[in-house]
C-alpha atoms as a PDB file:
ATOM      1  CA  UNK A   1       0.000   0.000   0.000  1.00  0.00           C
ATOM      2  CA  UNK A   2       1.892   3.562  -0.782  1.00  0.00           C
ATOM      3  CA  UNK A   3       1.680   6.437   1.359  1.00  0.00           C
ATOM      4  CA  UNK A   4      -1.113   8.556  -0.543  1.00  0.00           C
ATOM      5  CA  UNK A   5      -3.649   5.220  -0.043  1.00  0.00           C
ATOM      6  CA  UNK A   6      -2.931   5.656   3.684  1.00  0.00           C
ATOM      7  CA  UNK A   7      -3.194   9.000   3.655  1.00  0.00           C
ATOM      8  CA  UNK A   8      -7.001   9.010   2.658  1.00  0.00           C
ATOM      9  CA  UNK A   9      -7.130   6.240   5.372  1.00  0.00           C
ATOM     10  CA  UNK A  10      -5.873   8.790   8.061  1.00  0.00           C
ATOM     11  CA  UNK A  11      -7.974  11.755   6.581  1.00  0.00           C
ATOM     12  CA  UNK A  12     -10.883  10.174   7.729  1.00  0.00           C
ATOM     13  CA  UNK A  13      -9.633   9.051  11.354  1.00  0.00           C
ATOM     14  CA  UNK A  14     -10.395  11.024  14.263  1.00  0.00           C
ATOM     15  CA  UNK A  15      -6.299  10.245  15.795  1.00  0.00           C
ATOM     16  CA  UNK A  16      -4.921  12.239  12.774  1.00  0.00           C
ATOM     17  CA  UNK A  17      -2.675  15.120  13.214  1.00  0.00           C
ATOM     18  CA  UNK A  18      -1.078  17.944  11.547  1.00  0.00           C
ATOM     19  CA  UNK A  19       2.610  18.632  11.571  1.00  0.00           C
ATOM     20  CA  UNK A  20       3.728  21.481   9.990  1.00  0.00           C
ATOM     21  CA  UNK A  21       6.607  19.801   8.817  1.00  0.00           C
ATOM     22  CA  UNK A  22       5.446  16.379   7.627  1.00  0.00           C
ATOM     23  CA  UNK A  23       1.571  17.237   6.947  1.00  0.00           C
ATOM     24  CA  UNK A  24      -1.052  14.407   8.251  1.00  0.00           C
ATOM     25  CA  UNK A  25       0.692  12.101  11.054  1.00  0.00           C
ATOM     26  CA  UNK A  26      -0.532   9.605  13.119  1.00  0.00           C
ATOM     27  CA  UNK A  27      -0.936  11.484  16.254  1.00  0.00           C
ATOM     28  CA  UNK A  28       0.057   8.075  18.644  1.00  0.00           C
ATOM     29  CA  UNK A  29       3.213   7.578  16.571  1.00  0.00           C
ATOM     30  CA  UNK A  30       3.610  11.842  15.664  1.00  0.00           C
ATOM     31  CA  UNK A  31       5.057   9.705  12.095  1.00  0.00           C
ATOM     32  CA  UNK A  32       3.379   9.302   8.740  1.00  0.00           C
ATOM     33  CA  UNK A  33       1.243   6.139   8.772  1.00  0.00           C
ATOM     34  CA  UNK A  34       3.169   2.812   8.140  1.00  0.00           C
ATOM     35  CA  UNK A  35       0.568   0.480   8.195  1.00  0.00           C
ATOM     36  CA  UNK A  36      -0.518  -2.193   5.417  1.00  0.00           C
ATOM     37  CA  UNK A  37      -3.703  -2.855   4.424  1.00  0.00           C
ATOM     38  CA  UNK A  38      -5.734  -0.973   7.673  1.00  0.00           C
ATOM     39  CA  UNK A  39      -4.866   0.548  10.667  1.00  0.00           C
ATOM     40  CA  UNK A  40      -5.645  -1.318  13.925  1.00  0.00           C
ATOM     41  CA  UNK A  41      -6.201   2.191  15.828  1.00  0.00           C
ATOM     42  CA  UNK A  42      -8.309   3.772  13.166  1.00  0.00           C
ATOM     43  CA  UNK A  43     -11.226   5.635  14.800  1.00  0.00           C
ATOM     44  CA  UNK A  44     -13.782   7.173  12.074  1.00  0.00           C
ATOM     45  CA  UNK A  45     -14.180  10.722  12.373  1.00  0.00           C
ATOM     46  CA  UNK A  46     -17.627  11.291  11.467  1.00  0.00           C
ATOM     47  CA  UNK A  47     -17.379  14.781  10.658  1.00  0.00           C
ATOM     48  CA  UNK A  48     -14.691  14.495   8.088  1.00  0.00           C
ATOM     49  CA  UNK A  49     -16.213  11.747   6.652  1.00  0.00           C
ATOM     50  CA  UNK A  50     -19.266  14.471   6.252  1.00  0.00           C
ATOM     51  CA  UNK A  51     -17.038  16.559   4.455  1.00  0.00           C
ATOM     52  CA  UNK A  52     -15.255  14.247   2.137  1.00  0.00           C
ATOM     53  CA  UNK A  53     -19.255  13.157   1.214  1.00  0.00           C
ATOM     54  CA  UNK A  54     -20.554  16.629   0.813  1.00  0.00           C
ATOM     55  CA  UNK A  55     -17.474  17.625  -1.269  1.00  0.00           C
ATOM     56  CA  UNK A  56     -17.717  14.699  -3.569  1.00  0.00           C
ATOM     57  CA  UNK A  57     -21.791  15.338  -4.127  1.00  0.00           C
ATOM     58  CA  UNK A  58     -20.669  19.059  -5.274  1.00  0.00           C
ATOM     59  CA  UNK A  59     -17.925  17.727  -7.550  1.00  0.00           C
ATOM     60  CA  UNK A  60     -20.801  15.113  -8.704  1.00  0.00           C
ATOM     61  CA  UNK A  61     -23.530  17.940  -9.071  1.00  0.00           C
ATOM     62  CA  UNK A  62     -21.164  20.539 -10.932  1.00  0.00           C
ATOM     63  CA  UNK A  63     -20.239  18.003 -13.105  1.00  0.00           C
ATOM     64  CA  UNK A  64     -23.787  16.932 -14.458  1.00  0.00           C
ATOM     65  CA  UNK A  65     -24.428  20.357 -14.810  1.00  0.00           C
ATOM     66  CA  UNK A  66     -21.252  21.230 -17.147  1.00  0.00           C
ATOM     67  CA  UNK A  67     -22.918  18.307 -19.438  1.00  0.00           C
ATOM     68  CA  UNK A  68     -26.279  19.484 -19.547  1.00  0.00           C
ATOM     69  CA  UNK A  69     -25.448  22.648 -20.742  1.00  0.00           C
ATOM     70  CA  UNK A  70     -23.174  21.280 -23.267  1.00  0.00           C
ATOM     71  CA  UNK A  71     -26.388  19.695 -24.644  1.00  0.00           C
ATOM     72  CA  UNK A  72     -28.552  22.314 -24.295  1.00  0.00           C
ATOM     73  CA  UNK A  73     -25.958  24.835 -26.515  1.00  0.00           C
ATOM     74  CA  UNK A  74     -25.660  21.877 -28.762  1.00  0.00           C
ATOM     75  CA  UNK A  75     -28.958  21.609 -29.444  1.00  0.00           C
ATOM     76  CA  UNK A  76     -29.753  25.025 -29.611  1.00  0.00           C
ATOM     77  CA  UNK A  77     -27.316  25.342 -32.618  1.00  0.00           C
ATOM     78  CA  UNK A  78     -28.994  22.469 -34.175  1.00  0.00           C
ATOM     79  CA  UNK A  79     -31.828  23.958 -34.474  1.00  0.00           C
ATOM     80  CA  UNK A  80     -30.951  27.385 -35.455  1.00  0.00           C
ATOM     81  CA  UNK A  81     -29.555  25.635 -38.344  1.00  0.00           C
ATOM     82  CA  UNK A  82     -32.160  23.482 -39.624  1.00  0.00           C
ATOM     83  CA  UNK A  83     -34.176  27.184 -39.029  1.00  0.00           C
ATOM     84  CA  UNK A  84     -31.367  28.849 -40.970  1.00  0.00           C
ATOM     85  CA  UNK A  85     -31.653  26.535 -44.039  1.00  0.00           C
ATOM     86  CA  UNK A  86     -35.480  26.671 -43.935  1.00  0.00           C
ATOM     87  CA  UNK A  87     -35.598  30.540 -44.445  1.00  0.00           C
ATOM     88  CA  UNK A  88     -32.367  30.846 -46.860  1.00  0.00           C
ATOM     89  CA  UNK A  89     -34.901  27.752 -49.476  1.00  0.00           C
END
């Protein structure tokens, strides 16, 4: 497991902690996390777990609505073509 996997691990657990100098530690060991496959001291931390959810729905949301606009200009150029051609006959 590399480091970024267990990062997202610990960015969920209510024992993380910040170090200036290292970023997101392990706030029993003050060390980045050097576990494999899950950590036996992981505690969720409901709140950030919140977060990470309501951030991901935004990303989700923003995203439909890029494509549905896409289609509506798409459309709209589709018809004001076949309109176009109907008034230059």
């Amino acid at each position: 497991m590399q480091l970024a996997q267990r990062l997202e691990t610990c960015k969920k657990c209510e024992k993380r902690k910040f170090d200036m100098n290292s970023g997101i530690v392990c706030s029993l060991t003050l060390r980045k996390p050097e576990f494999e496959g899950s950590c036996k001291d992981f505690v969720v931390d409901p709140i950030e777990v919140s977060k990470l959810k309501a951030k991901s729905y935004k990303v989700e949301k923003e995203e439909k609505s890029s494509v549905s606009t896409w289609g509506v200009i798409i459309i709209i150029l589709f018809v004001a073509r076949i309109l176009f051609r109907m008034f230059r006959d």
